[in-house]
C-alpha atoms as a PDB file:
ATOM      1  CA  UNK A   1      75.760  98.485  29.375  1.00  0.00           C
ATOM      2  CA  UNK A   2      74.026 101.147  31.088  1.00  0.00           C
ATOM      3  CA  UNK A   3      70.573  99.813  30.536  1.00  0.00           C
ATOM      4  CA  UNK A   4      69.591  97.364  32.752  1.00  0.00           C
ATOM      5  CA  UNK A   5      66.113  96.562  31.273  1.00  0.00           C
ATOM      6  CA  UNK A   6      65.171  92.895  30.303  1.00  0.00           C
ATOM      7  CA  UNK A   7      62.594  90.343  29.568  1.00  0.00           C
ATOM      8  CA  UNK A   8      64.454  87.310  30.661  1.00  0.00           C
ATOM      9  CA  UNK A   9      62.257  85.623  32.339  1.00  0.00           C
ATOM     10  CA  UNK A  10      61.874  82.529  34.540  1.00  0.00           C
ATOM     11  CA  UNK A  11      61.343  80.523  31.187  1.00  0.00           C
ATOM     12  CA  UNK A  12      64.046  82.416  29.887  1.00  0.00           C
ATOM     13  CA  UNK A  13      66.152  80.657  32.398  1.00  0.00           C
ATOM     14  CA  UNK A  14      65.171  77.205  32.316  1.00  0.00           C
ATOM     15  CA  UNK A  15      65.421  77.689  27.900  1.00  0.00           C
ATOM     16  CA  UNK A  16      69.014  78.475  28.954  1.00  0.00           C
ATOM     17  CA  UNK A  17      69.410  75.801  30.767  1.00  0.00           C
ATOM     18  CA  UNK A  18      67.974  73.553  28.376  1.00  0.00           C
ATOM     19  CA  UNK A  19      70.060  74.515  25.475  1.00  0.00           C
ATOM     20  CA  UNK A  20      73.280  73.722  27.923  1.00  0.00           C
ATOM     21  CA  UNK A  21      71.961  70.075  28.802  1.00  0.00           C
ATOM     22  CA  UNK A  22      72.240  69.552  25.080  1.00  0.00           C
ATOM     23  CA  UNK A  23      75.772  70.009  24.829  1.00  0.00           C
ATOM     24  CA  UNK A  24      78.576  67.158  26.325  1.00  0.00           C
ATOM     25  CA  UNK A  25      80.290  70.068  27.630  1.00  0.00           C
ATOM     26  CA  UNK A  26      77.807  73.050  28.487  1.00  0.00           C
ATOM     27  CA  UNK A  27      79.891  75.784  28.218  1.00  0.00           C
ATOM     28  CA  UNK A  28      79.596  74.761  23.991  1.00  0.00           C
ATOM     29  CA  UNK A  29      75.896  76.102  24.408  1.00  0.00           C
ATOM     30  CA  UNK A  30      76.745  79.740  25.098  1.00  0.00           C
ATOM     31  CA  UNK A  31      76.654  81.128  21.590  1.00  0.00           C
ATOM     32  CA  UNK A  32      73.056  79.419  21.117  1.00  0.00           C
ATOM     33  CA  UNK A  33      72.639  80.801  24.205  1.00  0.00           C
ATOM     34  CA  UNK A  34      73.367  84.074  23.318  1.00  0.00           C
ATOM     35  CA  UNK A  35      70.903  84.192  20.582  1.00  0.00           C
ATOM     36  CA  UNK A  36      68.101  82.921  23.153  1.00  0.00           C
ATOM     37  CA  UNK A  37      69.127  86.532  24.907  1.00  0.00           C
ATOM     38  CA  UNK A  38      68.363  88.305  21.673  1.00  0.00           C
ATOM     39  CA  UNK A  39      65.355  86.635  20.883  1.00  0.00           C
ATOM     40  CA  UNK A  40      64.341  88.371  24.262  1.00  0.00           C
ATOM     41  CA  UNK A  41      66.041  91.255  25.167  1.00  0.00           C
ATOM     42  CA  UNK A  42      66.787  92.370  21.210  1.00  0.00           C
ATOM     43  CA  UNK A  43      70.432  93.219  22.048  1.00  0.00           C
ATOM     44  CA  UNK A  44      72.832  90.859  24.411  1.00  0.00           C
ATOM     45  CA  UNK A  45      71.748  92.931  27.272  1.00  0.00           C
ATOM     46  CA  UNK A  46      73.548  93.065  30.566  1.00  0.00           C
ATOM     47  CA  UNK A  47      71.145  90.700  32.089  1.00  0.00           C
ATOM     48  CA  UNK A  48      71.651  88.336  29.527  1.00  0.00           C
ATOM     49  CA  UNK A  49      75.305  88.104  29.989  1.00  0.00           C
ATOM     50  CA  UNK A  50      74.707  87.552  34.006  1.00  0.00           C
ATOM     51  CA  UNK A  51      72.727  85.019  33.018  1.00  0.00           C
ATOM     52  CA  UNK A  52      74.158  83.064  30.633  1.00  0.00           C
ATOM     53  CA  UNK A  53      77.369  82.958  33.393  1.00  0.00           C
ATOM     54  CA  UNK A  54      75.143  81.886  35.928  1.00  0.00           C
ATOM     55  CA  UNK A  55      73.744  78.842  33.999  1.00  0.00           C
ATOM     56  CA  UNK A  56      76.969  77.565  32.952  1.00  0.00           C
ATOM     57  CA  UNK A  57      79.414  78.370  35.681  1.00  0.00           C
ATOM     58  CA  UNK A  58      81.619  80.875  33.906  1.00  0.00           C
ATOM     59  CA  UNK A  59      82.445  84.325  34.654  1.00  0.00           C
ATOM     60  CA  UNK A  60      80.589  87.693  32.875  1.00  0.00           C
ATOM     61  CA  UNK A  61      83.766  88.379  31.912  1.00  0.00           C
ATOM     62  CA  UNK A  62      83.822  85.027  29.778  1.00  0.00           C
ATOM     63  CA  UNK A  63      80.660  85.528  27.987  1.00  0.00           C
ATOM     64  CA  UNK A  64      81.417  89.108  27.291  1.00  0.00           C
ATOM     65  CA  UNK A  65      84.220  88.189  25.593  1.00  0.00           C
ATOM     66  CA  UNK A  66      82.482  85.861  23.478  1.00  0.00           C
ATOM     67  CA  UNK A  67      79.497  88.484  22.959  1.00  0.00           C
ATOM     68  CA  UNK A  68      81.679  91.086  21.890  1.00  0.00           C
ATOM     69  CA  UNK A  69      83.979  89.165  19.087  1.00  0.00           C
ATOM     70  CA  UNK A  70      80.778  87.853  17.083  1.00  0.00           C
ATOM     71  CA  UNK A  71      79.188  90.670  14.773  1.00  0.00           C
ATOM     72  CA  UNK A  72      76.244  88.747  15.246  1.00  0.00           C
ATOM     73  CA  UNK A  73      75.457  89.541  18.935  1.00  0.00           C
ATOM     74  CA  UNK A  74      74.431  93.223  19.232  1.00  0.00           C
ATOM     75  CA  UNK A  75      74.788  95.318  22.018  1.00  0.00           C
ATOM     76  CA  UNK A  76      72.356  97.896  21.106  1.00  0.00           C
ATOM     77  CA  UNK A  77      68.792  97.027  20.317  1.00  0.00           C
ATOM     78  CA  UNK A  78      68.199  95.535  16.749  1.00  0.00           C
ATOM     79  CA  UNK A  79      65.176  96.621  15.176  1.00  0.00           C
ATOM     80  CA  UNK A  80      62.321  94.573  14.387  1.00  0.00           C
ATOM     81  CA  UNK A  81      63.993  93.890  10.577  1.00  0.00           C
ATOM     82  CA  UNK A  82      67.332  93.820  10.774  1.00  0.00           C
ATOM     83  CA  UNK A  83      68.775  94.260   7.340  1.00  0.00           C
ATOM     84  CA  UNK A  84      72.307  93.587   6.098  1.00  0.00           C
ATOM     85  CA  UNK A  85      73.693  94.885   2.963  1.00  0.00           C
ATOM     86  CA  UNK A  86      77.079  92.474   1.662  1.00  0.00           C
ATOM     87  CA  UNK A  87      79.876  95.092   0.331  1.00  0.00           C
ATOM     88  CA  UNK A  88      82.660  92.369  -0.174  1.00  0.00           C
ATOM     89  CA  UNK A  89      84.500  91.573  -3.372  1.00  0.00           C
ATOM     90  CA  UNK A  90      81.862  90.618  -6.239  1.00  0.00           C
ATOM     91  CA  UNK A  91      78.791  92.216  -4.312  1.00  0.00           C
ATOM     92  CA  UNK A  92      80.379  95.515  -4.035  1.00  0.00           C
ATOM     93  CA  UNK A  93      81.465  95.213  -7.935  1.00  0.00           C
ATOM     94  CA  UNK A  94      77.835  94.629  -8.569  1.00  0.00           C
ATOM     95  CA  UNK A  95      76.657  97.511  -6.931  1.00  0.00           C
ATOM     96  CA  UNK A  96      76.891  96.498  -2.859  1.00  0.00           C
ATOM     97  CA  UNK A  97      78.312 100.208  -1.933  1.00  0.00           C
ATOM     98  CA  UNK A  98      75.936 102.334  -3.383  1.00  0.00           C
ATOM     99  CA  UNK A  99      73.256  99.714  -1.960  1.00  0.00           C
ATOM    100  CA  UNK A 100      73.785 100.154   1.354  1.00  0.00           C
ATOM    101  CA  UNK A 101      74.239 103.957   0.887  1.00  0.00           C
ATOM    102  CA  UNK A 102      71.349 104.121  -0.502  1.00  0.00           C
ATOM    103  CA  UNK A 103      69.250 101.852   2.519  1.00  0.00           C
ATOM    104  CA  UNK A 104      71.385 104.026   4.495  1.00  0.00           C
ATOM    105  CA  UNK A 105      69.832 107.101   3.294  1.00  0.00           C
ATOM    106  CA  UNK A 106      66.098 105.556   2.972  1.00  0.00           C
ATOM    107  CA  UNK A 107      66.043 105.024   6.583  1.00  0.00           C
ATOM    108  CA  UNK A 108      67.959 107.586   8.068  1.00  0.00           C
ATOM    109  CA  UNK A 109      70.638 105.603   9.814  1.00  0.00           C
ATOM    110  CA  UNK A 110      73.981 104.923   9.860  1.00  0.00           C
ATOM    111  CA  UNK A 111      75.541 101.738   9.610  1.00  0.00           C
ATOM    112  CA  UNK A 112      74.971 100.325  13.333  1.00  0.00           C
ATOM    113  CA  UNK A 113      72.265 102.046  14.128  1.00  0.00           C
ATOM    114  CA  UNK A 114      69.038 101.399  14.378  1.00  0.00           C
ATOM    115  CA  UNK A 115      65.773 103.515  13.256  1.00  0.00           C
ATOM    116  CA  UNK A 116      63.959 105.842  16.326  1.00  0.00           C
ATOM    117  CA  UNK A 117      60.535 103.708  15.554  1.00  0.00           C
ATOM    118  CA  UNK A 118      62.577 100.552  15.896  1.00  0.00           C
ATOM    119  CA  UNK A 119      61.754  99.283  13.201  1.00  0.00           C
ATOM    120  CA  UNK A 120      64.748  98.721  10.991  1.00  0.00           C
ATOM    121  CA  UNK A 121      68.608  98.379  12.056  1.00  0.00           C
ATOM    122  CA  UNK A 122      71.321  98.177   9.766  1.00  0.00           C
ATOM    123  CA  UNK A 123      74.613  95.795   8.917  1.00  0.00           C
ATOM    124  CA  UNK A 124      77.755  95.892   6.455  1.00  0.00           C
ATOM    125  CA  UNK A 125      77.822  92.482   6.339  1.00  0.00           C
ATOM    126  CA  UNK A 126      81.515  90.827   4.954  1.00  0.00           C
ATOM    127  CA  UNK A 127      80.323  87.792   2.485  1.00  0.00           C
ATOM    128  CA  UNK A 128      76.743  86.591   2.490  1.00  0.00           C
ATOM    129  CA  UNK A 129      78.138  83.448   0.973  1.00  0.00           C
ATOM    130  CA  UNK A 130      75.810  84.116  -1.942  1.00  0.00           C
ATOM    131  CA  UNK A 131      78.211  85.763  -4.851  1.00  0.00           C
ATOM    132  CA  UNK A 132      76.096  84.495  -7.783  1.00  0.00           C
ATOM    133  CA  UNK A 133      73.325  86.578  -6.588  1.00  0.00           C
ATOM    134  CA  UNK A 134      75.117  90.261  -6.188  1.00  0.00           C
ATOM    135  CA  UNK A 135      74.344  91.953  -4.659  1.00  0.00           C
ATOM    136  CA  UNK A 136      72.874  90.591  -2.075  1.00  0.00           C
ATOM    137  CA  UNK A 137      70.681  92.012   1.129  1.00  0.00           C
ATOM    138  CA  UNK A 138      69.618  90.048   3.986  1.00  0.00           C
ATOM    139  CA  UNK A 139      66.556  90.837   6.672  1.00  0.00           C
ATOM    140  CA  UNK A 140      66.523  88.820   9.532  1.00  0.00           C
ATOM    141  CA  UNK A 141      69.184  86.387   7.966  1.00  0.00           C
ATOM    142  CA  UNK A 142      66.940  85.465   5.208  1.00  0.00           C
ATOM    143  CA  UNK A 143      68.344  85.982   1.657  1.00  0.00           C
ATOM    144  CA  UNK A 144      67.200  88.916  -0.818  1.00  0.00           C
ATOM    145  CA  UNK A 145      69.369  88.020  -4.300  1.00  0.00           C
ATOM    146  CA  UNK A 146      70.335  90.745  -7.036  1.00  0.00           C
ATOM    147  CA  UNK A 147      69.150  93.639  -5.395  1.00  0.00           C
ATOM    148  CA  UNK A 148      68.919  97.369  -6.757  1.00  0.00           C
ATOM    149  CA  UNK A 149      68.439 100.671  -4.759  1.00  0.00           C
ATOM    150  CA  UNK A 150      64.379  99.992  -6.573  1.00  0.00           C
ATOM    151  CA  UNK A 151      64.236  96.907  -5.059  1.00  0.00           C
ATOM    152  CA  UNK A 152      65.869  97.744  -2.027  1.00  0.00           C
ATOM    153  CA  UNK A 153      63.022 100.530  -1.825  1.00  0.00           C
ATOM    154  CA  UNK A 154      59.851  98.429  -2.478  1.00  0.00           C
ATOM    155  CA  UNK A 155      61.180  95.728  -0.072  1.00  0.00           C
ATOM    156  CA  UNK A 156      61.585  98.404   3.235  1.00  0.00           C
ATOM    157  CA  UNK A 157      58.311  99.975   1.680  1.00  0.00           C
ATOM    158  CA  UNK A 158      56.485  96.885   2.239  1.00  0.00           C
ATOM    159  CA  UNK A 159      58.174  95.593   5.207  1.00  0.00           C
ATOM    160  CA  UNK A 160      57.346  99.059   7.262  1.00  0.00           C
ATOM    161  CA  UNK A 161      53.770  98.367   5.819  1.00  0.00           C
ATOM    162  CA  UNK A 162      53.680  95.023   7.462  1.00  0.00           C
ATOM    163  CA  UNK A 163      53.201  93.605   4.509  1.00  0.00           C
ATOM    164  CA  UNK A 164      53.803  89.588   3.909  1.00  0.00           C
ATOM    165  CA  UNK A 165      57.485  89.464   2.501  1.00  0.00           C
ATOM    166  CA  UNK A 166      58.850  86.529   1.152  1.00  0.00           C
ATOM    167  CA  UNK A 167      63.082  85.441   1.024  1.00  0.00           C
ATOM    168  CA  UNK A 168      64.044  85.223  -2.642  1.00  0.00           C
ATOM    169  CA  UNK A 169      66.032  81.679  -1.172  1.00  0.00           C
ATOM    170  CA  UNK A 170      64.036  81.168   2.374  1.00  0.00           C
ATOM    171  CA  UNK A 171      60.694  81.522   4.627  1.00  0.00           C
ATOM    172  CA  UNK A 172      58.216  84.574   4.715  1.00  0.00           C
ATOM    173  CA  UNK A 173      60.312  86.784   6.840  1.00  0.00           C
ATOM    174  CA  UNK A 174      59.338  87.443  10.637  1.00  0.00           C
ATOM    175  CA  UNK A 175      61.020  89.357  12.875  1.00  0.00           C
ATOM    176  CA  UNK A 176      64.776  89.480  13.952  1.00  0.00           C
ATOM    177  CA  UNK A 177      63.598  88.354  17.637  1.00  0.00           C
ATOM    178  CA  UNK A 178      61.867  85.379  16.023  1.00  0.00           C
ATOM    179  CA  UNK A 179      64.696  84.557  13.815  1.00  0.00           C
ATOM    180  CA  UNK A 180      67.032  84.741  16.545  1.00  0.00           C
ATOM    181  CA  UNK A 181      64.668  82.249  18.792  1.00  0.00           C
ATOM    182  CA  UNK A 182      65.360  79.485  15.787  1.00  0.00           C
ATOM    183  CA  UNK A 183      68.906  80.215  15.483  1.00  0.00           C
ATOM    184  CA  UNK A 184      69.249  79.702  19.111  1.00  0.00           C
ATOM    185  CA  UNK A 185      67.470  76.272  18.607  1.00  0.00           C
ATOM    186  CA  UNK A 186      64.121  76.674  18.427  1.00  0.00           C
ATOM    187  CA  UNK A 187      62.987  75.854  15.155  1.00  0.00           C
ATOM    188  CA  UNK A 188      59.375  77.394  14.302  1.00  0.00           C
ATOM    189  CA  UNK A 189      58.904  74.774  11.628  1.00  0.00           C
ATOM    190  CA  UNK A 190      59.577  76.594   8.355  1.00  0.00           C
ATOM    191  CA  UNK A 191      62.955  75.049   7.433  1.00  0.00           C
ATOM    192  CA  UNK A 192      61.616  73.708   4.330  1.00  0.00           C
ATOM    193  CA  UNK A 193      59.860  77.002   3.626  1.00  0.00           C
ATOM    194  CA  UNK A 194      60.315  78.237  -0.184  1.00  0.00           C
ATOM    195  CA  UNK A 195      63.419  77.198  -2.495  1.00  0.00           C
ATOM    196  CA  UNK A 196      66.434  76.525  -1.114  1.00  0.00           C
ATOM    197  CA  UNK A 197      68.513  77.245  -4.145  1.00  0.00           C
ATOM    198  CA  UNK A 198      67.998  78.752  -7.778  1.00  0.00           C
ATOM    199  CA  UNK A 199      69.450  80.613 -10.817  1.00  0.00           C
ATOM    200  CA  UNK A 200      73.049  80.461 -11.045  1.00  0.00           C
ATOM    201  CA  UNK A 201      73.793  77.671  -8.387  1.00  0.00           C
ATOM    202  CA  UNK A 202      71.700  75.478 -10.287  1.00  0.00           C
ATOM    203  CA  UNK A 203      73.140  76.359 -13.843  1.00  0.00           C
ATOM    204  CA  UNK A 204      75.866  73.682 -13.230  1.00  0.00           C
ATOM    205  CA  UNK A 205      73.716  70.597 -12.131  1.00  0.00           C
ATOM    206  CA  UNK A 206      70.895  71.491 -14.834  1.00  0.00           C
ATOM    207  CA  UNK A 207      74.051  71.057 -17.521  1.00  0.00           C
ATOM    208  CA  UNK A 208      74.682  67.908 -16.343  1.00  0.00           C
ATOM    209  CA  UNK A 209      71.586  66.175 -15.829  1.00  0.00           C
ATOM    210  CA  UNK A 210      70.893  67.492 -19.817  1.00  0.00           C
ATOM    211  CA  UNK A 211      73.610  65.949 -21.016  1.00  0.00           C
ATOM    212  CA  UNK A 212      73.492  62.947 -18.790  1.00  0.00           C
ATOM    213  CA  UNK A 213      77.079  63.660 -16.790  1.00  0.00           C
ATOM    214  CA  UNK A 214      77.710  62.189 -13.262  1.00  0.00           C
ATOM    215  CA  UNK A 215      80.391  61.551 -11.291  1.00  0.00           C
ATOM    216  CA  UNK A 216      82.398  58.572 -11.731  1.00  0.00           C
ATOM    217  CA  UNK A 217      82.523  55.851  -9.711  1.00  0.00           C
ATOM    218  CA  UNK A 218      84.798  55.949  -6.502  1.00  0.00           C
ATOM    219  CA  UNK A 219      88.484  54.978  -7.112  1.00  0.00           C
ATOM    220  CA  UNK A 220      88.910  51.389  -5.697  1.00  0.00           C
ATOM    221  CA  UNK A 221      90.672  51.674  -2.187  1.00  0.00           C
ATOM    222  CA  UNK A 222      94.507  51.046  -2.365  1.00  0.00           C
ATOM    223  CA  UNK A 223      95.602  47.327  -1.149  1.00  0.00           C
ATOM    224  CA  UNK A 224      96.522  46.498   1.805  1.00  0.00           C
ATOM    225  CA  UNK A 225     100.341  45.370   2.765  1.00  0.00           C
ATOM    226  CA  UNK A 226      99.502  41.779   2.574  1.00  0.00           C
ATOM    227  CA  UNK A 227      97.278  41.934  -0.730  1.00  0.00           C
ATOM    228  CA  UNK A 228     100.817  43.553  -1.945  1.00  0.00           C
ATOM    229  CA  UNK A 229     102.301  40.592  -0.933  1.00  0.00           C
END
């Protein structure tokens, strides 16, 4: 909280305000808003939090509250790739622990921290939501299925190149600012970028459209009092 520095703008502001005319009640806009801040600043930075109070009426003291319970909102500077290594349940059977120890010792960080060039910052993320893939990375929110310490390797090896990096499940990854811009709701038009789904999560629905299954038909709806009569 000591640093003061930000980018928010005038533009910045009237974004803000824009996200909380889309909202009935625009105090519902804050955590969009909050990634808006990121997008900027890289962090929730102090400015950020004035502001977001400002355009919606509420106190610092408010947003704080909400920027502090979210792991998602960081109040240190993320680096350009923020990467987040899953450690619950079935990804840290599959190797998750030794995964992230292993980032962790690649980049010289801790969990939390992020590197001196800026370029990397790193997450123990609880679930990725993505257990038929474990282990399972993420870089700017973007997927990377059954990961290895070797894949883990060639991945930050390319990414600190600034090489072209593509989500197993997802876009070409950008940066964690520009991520953070479409989470906030700005979408940059890539939605539809690369496979939404594949391998295991399909294994299921492939089975059934061999064999011809499909749900049956919905149950008739119960009669009414007077059709009982």
């Amino acid at each position: 909280m000591a640093d003061q520095s930000s980018n928010i703008d005038e533009q910045t502001i009237a974004e803000l305000r824009e996200l909380a005319g889309r909202y009935p009640q625009a105090r519902s806009a804050l955590l969009p808003m909050l990634h808006l801040v990121q997008s900027v600043d890289g962090r929730v930075s102090p400015r950020g939090i004035e502001a977001c109070a400002d355009v919606l009426g509420i106190t610092t003291a408010q947003v704080t509250g909400v920027a502090t319970f979210y792991t998602m909102y960081k109040r240190r500077p993320a680096g350009r790739h923020h990467v987040g290594v899953c450690t619950t349940a079935l990804c840290a059977v599959m190797g998750g622990d030794a995964l992230i120890e292993h980032v962790s010792d690649k980049l010289g960080i801790a969990e939390g921290e992020t590197t001196a060039d800026g370029t990397f910052s790193l997450e123990r993320i609880e679930c990725n939501a993505a257990c038929d893939f474990a282990p399972v990375m993420m870089v700017n929110w973007e997927f990377m299925d059954n990961m290895s310490p070797e894949k883990a390797d060639q991945l930050l090896d390319d990414l600190a190149a600034g090489k072209r990096v593509s989500s197993t499940r997802g876009a070409t990854l950008t940066s964690w600012k520009e991520a953070e811009r479409v989470l906030a709701g700005f979408p940059d038009g890539r939605a539809d970028e690369g496979p939404a789904a594949a391998g295991a999560s399909l294994v299921g629905l492939n089975i059934a459209r061999e064999r011809g299954w499909a749900a049956p038909d919905s149950a008739p709806a119960p009669a009414t009092q007077e059709e009982q009569k």
